[in-house]
C-alpha atoms as a PDB file:
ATOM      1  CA  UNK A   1       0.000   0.000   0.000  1.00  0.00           C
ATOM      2  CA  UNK A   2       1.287   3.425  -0.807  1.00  0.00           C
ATOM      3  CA  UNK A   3       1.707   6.194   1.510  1.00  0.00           C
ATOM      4  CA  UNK A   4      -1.271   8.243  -0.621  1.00  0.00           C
ATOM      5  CA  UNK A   5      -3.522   5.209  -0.232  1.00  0.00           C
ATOM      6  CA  UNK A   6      -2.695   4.809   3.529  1.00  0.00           C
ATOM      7  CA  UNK A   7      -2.789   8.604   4.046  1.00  0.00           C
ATOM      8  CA  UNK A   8      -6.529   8.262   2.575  1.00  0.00           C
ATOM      9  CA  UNK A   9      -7.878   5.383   4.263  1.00  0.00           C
ATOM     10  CA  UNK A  10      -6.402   6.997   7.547  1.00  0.00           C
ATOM     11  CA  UNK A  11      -8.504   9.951   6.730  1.00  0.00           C
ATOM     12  CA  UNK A  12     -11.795   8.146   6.337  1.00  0.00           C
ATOM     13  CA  UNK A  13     -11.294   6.339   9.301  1.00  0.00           C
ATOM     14  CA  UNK A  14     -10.582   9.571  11.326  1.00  0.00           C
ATOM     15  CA  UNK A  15     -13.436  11.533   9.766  1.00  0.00           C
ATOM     16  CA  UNK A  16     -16.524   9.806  11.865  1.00  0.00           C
ATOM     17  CA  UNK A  17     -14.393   9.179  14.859  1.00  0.00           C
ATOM     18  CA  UNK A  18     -13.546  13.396  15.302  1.00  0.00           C
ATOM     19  CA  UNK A  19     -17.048  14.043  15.547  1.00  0.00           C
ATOM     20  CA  UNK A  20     -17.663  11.381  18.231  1.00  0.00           C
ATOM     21  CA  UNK A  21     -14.515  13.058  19.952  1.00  0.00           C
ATOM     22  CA  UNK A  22     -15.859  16.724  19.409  1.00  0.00           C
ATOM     23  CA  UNK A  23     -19.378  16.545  20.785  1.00  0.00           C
ATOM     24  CA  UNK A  24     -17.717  13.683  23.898  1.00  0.00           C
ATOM     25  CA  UNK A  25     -15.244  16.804  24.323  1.00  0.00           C
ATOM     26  CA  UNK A  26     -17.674  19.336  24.501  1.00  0.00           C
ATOM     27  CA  UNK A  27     -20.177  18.234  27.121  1.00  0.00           C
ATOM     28  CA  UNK A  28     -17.848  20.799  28.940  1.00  0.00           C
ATOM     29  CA  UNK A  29     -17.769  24.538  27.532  1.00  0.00           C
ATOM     30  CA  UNK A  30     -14.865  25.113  25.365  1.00  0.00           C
ATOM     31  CA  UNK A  31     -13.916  27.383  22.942  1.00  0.00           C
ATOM     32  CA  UNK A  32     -12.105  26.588  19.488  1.00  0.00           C
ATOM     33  CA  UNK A  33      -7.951  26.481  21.020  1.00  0.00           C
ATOM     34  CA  UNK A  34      -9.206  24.892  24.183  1.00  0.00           C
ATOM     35  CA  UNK A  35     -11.303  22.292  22.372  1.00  0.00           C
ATOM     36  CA  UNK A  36      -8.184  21.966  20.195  1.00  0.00           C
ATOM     37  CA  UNK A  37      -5.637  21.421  22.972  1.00  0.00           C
ATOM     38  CA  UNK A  38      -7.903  19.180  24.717  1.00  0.00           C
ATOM     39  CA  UNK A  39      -8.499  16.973  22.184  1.00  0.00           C
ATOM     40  CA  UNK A  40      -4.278  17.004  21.093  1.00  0.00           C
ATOM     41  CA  UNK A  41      -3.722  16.114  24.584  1.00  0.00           C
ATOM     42  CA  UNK A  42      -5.609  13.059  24.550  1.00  0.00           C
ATOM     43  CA  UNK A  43      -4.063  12.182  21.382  1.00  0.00           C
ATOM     44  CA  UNK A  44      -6.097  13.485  18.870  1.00  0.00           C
ATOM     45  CA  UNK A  45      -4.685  15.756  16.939  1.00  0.00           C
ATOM     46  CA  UNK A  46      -6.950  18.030  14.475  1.00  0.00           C
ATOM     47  CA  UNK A  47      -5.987  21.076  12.891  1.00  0.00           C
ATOM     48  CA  UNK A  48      -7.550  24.277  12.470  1.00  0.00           C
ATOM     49  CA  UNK A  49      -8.799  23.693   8.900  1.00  0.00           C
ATOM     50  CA  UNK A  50     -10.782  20.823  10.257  1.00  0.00           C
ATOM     51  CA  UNK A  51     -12.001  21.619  13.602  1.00  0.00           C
ATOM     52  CA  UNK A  52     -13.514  24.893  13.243  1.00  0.00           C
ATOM     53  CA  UNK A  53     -15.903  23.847  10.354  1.00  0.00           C
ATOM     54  CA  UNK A  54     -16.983  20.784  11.841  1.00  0.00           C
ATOM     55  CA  UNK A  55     -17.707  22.916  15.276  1.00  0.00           C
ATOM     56  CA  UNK A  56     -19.869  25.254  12.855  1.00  0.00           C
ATOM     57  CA  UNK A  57     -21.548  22.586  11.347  1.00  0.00           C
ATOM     58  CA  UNK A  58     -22.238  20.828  14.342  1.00  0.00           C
ATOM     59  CA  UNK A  59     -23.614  23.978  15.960  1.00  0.00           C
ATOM     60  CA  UNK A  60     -25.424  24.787  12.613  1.00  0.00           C
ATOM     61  CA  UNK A  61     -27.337  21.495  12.718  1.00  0.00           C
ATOM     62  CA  UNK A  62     -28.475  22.381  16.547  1.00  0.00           C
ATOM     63  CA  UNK A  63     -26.646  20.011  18.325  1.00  0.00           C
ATOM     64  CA  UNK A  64     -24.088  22.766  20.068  1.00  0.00           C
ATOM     65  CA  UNK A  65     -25.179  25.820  21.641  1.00  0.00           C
ATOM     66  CA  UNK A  66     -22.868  28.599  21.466  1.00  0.00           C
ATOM     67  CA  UNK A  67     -22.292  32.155  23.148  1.00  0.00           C
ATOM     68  CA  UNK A  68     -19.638  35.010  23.295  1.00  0.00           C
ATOM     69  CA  UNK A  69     -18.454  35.932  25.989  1.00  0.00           C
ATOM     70  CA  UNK A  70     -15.394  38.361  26.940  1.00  0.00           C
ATOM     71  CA  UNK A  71     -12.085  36.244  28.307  1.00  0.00           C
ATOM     72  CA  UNK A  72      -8.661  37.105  28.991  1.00  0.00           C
ATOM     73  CA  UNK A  73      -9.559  40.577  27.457  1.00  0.00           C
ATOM     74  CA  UNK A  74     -11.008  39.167  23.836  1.00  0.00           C
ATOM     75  CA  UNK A  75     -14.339  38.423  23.088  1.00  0.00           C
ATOM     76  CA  UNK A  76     -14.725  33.941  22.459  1.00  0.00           C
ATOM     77  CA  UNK A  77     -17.333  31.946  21.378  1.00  0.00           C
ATOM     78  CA  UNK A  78     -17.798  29.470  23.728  1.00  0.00           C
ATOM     79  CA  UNK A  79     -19.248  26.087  22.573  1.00  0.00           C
ATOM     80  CA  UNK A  80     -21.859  23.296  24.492  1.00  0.00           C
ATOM     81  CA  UNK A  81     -23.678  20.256  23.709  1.00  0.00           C
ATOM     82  CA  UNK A  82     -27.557  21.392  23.291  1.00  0.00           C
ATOM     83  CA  UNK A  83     -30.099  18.890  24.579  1.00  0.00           C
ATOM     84  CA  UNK A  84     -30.244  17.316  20.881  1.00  0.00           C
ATOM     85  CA  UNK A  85     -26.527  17.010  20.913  1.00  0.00           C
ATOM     86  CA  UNK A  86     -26.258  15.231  24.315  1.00  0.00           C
ATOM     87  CA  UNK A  87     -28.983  12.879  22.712  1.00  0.00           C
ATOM     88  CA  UNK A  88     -27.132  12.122  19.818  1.00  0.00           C
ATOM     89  CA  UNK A  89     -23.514  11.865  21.794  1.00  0.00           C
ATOM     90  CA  UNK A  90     -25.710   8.789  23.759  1.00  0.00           C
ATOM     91  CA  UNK A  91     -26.837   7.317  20.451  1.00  0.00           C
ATOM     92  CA  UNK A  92     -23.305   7.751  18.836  1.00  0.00           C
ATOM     93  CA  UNK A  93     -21.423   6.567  21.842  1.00  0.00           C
ATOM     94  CA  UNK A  94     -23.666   3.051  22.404  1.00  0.00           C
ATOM     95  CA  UNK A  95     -23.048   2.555  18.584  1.00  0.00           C
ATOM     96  CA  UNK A  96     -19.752   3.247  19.176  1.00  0.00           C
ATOM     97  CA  UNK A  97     -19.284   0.904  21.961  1.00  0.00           C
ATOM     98  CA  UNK A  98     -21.371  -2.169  19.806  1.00  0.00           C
ATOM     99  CA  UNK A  99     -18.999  -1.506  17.019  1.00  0.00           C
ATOM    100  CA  UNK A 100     -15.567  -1.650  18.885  1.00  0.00           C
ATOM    101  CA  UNK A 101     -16.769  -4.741  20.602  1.00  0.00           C
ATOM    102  CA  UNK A 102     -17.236  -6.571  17.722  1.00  0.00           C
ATOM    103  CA  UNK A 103     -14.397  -5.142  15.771  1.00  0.00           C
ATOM    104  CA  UNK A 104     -12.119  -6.241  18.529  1.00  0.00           C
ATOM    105  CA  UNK A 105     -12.149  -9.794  17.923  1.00  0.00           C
ATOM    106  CA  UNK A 106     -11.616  -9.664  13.974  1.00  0.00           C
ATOM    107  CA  UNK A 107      -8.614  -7.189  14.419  1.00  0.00           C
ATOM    108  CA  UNK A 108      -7.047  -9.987  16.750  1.00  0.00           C
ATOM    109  CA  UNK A 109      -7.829 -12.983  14.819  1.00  0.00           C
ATOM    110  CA  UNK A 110      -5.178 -14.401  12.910  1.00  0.00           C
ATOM    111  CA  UNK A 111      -5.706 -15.836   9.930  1.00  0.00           C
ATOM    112  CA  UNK A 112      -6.479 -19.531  10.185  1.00  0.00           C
ATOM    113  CA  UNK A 113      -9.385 -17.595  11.918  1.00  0.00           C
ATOM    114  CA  UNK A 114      -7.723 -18.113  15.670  1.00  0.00           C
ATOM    115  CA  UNK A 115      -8.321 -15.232  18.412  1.00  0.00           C
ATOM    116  CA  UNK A 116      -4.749 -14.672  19.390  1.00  0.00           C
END
C-alpha cells in the first residue's frame, strides 16, 4: 500500500471518529484552542482547517449551543452540547461501543481464523 492510499484510508477512518470526539469533548464549555488542545492532549490531533468547520456545522445542525463571551480581554465563542446534541452523543457513543466490541475480535484474529 502506498503512503497516498494509507494517508486516505487513515482519513476516512478519522473523519466519523472526530465528531464522536468533538461533541464527547464538549459536554464541557470550550472554545475553538481549548477544544483543540484538549483533544491534542488526549491524542487526537486536528488542525484548524478541520475543527472549526466541523464545530460550525455541528452547531449549525443544533446540536451545540454557542455564546460570546469576553475572556482574557477578547471576546470567544464558547461552545456546548444542546439537549439534541447530548442525545445524539448517547446514540453515537452506544453505537460506538457495539462496534468496537465486535471489531475487537476480527482485528485480533489471525488468519487460520484463531483469536490470538
Amino acid at each position: 500500500m502506498t503512503t497516498s492510499q494509507l494517508d486516505k484510508m487513515r482519513l476516512e477512518l478519522r473523519r466519523g471518529v472526530l465528531v464522536l470526539a468533538v461533541l464527547a469533548s464538549l459536554k464541557q464549555r470550550h472554545y475553538g484552542y481549548s477544544l483543540r488542545k484538549q483533544l491534542q492532549d488526549r491524542g487526537i490531533d486536528i488542525d484548524e482547517g478541520t475543527l472549526y468547520p466541523l464545530v460550525r456545522r455541528l452547531a449549525d445542525q443544533g446540536l451545540l449551543d454557542s455564546e460570546w463571551q469576553q475572556a482574557e480581554g477578547r471576546e470567544r465563542r464558547y461552545y456546548l452540547l444542546s439537549d439534541q446534541g447530548k442525545e445524539l452523543l448517547a446514540q453515537l457513543t452506544d453505537e460506538w461501543l457495539q462496534l468496537n466490541s465486535a471489531l475487537g475480535p476480527l482485528l485480533t484474529q489471525d488468519q487460520s481464523g484463531e483469536t490470538e
